[in-house]
C-alpha atoms as a PDB file:
ATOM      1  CA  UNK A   1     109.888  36.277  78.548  1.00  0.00           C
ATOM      2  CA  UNK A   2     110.851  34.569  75.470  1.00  0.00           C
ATOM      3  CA  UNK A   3     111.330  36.677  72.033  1.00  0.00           C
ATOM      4  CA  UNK A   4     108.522  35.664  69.409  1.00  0.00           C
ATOM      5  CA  UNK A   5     110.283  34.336  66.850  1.00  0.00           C
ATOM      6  CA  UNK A   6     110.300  36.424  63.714  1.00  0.00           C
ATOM      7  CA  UNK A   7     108.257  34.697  60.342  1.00  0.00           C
ATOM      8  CA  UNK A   8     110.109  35.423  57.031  1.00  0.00           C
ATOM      9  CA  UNK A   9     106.006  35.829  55.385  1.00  0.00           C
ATOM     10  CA  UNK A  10     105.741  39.102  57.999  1.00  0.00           C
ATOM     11  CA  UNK A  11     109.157  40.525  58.802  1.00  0.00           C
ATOM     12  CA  UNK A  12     111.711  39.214  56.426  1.00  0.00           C
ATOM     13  CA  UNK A  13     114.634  41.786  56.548  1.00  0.00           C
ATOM     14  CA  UNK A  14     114.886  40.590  60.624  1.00  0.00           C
ATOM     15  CA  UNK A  15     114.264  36.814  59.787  1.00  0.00           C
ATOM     16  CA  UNK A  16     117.294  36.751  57.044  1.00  0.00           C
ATOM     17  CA  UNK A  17     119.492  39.149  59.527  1.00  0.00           C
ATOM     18  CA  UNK A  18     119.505  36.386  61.941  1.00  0.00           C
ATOM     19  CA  UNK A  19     120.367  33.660  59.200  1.00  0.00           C
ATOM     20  CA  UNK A  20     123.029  35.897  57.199  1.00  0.00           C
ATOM     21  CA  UNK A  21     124.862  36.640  60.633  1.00  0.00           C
ATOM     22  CA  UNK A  22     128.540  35.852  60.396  1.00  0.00           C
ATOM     23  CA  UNK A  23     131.238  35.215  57.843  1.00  0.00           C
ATOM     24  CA  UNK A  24     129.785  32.038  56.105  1.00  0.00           C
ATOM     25  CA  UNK A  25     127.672  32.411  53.289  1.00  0.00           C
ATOM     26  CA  UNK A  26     124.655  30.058  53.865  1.00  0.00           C
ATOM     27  CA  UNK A  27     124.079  29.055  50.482  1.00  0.00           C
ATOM     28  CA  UNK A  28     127.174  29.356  49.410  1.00  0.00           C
ATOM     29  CA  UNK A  29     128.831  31.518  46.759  1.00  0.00           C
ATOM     30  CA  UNK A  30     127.941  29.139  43.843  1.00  0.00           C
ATOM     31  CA  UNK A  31     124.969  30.183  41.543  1.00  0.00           C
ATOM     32  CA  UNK A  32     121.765  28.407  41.443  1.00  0.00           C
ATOM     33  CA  UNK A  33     122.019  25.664  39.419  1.00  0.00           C
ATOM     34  CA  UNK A  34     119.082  26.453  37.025  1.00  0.00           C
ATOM     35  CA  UNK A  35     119.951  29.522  36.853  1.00  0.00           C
ATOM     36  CA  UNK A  36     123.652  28.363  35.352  1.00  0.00           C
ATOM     37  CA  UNK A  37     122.165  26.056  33.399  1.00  0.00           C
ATOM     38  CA  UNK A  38     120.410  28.308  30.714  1.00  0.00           C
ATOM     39  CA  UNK A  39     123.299  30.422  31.178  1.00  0.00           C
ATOM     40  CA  UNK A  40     123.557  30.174  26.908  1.00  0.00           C
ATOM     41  CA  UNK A  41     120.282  32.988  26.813  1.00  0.00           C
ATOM     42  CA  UNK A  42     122.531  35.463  28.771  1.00  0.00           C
ATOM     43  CA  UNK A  43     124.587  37.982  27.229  1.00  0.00           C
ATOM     44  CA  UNK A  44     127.082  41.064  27.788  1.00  0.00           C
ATOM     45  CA  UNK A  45     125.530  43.905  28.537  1.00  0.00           C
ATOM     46  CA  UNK A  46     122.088  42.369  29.204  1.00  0.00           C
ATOM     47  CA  UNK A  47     120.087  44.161  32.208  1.00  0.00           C
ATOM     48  CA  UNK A  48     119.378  41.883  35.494  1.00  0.00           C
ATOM     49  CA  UNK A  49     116.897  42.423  37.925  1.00  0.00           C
ATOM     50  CA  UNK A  50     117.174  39.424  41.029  1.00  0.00           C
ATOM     51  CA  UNK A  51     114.945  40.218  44.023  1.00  0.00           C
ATOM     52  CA  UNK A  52     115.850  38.326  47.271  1.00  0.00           C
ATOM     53  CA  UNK A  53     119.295  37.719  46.185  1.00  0.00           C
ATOM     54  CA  UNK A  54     120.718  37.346  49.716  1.00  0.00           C
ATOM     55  CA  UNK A  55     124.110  36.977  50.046  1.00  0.00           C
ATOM     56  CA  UNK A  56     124.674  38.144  46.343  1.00  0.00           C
ATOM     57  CA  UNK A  57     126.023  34.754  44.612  1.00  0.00           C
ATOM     58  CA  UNK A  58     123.669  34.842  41.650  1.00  0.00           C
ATOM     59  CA  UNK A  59     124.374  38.389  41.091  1.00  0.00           C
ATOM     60  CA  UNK A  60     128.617  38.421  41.648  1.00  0.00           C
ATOM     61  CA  UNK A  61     127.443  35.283  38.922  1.00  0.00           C
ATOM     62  CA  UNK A  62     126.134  36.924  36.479  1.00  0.00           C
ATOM     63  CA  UNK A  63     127.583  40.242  36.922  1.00  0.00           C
ATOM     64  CA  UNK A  64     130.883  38.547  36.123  1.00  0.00           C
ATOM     65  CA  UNK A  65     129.805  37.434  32.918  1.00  0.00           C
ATOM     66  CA  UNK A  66     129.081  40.840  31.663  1.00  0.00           C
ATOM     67  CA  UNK A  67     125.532  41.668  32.723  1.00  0.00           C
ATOM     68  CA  UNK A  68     124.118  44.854  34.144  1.00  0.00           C
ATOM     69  CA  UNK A  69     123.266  43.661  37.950  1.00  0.00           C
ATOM     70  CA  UNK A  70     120.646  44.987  40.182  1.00  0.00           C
ATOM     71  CA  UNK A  71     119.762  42.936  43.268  1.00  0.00           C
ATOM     72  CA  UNK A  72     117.142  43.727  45.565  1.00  0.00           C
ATOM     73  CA  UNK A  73     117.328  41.923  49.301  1.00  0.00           C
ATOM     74  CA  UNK A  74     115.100  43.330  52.692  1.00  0.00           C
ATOM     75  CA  UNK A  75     118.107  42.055  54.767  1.00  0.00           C
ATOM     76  CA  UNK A  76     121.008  44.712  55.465  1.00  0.00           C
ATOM     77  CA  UNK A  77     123.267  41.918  56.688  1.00  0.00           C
ATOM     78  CA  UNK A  78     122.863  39.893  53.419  1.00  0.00           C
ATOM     79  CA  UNK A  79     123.108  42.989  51.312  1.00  0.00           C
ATOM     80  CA  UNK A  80     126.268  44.197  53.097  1.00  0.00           C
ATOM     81  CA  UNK A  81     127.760  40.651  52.400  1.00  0.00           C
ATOM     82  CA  UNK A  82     126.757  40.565  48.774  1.00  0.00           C
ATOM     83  CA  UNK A  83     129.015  43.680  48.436  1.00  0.00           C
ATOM     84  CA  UNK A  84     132.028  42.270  49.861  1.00  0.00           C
ATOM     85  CA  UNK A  85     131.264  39.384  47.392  1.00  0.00           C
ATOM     86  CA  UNK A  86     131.381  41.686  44.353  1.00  0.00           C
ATOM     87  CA  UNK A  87     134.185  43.438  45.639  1.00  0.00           C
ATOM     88  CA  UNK A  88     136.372  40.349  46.326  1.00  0.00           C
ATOM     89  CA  UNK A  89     135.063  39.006  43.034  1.00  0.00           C
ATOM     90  CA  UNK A  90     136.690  43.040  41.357  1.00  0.00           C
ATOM     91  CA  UNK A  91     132.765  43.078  39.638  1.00  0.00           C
ATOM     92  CA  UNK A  92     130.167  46.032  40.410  1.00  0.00           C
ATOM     93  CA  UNK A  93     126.304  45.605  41.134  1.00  0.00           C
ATOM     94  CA  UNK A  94     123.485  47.806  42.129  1.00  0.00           C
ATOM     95  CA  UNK A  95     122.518  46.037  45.459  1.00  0.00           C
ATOM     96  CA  UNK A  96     119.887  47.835  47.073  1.00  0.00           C
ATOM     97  CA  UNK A  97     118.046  47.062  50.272  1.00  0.00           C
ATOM     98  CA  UNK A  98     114.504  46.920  50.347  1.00  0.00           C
ATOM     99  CA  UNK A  99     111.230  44.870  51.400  1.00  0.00           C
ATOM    100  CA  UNK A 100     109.825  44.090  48.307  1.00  0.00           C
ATOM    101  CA  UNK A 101     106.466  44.021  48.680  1.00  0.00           C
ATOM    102  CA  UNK A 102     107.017  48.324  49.173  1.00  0.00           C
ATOM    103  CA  UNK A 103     109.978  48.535  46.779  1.00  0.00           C
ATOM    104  CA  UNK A 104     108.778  50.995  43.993  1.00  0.00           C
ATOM    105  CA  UNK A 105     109.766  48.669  40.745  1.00  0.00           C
ATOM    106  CA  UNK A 106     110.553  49.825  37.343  1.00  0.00           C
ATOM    107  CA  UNK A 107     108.583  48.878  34.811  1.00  0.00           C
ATOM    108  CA  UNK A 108     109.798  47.311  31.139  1.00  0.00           C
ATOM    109  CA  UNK A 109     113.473  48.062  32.016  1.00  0.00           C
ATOM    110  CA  UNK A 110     114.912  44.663  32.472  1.00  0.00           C
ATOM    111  CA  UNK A 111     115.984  41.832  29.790  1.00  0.00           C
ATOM    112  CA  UNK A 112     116.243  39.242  32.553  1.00  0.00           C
ATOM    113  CA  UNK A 113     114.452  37.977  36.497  1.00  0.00           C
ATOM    114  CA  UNK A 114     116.242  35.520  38.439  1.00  0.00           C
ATOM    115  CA  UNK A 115     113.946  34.366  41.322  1.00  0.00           C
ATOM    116  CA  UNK A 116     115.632  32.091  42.954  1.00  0.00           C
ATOM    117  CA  UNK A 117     113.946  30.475  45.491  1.00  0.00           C
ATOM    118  CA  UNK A 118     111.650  33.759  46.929  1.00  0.00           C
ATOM    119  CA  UNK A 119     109.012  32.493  49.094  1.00  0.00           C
ATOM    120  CA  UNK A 120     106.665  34.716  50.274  1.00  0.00           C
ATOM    121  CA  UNK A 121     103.546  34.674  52.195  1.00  0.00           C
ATOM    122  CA  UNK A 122     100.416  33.494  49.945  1.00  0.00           C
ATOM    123  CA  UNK A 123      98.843  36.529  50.610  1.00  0.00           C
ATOM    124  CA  UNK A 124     101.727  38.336  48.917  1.00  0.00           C
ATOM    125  CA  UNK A 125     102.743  35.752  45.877  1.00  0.00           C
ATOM    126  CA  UNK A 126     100.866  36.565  43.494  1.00  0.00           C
ATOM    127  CA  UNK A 127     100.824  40.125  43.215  1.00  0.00           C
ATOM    128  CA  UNK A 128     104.266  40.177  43.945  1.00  0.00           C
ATOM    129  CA  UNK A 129     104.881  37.955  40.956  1.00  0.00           C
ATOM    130  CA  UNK A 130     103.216  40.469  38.495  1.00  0.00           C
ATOM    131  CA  UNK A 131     104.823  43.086  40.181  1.00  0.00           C
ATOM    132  CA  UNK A 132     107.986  41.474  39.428  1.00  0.00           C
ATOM    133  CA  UNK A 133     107.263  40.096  35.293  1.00  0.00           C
ATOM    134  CA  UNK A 134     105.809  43.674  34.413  1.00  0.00           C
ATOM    135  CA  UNK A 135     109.520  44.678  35.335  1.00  0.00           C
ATOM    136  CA  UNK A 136     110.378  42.830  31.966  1.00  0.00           C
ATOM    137  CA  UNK A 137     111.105  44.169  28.654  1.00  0.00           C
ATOM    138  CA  UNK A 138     108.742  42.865  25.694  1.00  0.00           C
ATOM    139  CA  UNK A 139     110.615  39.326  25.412  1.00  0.00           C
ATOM    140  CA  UNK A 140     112.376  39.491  28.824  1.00  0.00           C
ATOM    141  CA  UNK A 141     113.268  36.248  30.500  1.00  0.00           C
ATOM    142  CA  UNK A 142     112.376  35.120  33.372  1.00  0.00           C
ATOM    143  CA  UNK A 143     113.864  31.998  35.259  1.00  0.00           C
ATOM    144  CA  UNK A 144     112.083  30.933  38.336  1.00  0.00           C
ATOM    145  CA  UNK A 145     112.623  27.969  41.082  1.00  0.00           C
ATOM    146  CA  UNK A 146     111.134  26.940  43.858  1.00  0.00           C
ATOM    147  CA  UNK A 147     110.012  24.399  46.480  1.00  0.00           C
ATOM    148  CA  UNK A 148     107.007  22.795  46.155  1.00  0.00           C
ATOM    149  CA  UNK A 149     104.902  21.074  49.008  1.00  0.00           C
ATOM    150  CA  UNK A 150     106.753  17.925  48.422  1.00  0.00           C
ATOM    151  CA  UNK A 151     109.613  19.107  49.614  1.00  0.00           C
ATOM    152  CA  UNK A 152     108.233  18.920  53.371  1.00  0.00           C
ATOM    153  CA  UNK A 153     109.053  15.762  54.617  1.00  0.00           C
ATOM    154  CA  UNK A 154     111.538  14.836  51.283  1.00  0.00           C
ATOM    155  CA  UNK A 155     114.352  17.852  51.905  1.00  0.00           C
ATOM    156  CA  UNK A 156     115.982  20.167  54.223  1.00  0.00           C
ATOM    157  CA  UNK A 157     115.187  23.862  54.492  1.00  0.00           C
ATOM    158  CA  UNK A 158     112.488  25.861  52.971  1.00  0.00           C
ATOM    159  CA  UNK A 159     109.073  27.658  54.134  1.00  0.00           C
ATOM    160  CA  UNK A 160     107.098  25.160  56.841  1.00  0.00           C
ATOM    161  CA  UNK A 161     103.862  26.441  54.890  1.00  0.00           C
ATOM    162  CA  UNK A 162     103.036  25.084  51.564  1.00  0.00           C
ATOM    163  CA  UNK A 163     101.007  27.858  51.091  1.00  0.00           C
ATOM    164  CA  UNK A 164     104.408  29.828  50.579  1.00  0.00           C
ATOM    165  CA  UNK A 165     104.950  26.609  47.963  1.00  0.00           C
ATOM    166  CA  UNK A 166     104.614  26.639  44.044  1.00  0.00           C
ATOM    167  CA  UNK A 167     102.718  24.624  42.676  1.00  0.00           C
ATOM    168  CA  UNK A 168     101.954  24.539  38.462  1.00  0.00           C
ATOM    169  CA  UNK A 169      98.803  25.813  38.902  1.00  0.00           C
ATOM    170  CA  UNK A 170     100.036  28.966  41.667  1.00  0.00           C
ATOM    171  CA  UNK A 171     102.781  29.898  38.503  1.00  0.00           C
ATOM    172  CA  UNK A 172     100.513  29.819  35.917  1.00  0.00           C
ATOM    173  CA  UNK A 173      97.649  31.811  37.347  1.00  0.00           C
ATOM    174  CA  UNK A 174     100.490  34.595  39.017  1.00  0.00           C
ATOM    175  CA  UNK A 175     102.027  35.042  35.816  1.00  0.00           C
ATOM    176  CA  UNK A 176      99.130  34.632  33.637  1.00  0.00           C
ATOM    177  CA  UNK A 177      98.359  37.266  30.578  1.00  0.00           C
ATOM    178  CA  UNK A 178     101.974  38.456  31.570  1.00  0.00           C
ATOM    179  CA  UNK A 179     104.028  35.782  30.448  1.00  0.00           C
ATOM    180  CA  UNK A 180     104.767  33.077  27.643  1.00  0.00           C
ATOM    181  CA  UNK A 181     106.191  29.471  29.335  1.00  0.00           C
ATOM    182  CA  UNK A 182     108.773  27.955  27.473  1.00  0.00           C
ATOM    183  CA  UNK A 183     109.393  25.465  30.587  1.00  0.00           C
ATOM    184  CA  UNK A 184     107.759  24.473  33.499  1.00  0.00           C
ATOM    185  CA  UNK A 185     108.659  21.500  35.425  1.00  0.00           C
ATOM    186  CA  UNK A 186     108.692  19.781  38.758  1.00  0.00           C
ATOM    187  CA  UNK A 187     111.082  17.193  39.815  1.00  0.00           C
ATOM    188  CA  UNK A 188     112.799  15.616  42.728  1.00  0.00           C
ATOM    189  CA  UNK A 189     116.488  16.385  43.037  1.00  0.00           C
ATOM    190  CA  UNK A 190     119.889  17.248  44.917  1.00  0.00           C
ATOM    191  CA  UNK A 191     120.656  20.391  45.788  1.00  0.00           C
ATOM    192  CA  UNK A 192     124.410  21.510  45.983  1.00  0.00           C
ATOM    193  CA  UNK A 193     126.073  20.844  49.448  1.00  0.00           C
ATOM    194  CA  UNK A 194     127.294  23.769  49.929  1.00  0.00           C
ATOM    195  CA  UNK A 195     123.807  25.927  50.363  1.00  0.00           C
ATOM    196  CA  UNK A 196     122.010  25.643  53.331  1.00  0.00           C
ATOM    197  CA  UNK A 197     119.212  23.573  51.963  1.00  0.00           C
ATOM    198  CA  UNK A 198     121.642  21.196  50.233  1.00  0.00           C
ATOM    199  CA  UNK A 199     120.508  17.388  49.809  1.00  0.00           C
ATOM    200  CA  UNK A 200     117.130  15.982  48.332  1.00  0.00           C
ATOM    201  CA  UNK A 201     114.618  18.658  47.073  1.00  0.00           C
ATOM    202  CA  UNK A 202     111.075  18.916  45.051  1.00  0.00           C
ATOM    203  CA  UNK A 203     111.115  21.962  43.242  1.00  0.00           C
ATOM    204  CA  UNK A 204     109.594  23.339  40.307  1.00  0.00           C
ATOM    205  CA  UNK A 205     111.563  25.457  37.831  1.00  0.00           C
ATOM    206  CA  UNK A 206     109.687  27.808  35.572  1.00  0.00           C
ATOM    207  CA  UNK A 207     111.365  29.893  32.030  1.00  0.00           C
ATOM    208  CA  UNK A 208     109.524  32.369  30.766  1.00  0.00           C
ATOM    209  CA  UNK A 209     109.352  35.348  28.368  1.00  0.00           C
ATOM    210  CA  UNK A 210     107.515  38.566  28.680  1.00  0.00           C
ATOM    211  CA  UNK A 211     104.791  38.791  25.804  1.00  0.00           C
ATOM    212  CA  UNK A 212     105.405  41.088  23.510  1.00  0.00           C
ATOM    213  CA  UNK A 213     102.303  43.444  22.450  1.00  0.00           C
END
């Protein structure tokens, strides 16, 4: 009898085992490119919080720039091979592993959020979300993107359910009360070869502070 295939919205520590298996890195070991590109708000000694970092490549990024890491992932084989990242990189990150949806979250101790591409099931987003922004400081940043339900039939990789999608209207209502937008934007574009979803994309890209008061 076949195996049920495992969902990422139910189980995802077993779905992103079976991706993260062997010794390529599936999205590569470059950092998301929205990410890198407000790269001028980071600082030394800043405190970063990304959840679902994988394979550890926007964490080894940013840690090597000076910033306090701490990466959360539910997949041990991702987690183990965003150590060996930091360690060939000579940088040191907390990297924990841990399903986020029971992961016990600080709140108010981080100046930054990288969410790079975390899809999760719609039943889960939004809470998730706030979860996630209360971990801000008064005037953290957060820096989202994300597929959005153009990408099916326009790009490569991604969830199959646009519930698991962002939309403008799914951002603001998650992160509402919690956060001031600075940007929010959707767009089509290309997405770097080297990550496993790389080619023609719609995604939305969201940067945010926490309010303050």
């Amino acid at each position: 009898m076949a195996k049920d295939p495992v969902h990422p919205r139910d189980r995802p520590g077993e779905f992103w085992d079976e991706r993260y298996v062997g010794e390529d890195y599936v999205f590569g070991q470059e950092p998301n490119v929205w990410m890198a590109a407000n790269a001028d708000l980071f600082t030394p000694g800043m405190t970063a919080l990304l959840p679902g970092d994988g394979e550890g490549r926007n964490g080894v990024w940013l840690a090597e720039r000076g910033l306090h890491v701490t990466t959360i992932d539910a997949s041990p084989v991702g987690v183990e091979k965003a150590r060996q990242l930091a360690a060939t990189r000579g940088v040191e990150i907390d990297i924990q592993v841990a399903d986020l949806r029971d992961w016990d979250a600080p709140v108010g101790a981080y100046d930054l959020v990288v969410l790079a591409f975390l899809h999760v099931g719609p039943d889960d987003r939004a809470t998730l979300h706030r979860k996630i922004a209360h971990t801000l400081k008064p005037g953290g940043l957060l820096i989202l993107e994300g597929f959005t339900p153009d990408h099916l039939g326009h790009g490569k990789g991604g969830p199959k359910d646009t519930r698991m999608m962002f939309t403008e209207d799914r951002l603001r209502d998650d992160f509402a009360d919690l956060l001031d937008i600075d940007n929010l934007e959707i767009l089509k574009t290309e997405l770097p070869a080297s990550e496993r979803h790389g080619g023609p994309a719609a995604v939305i890209r969201l940067r945010a502070r926490r309010k303050i008061g």
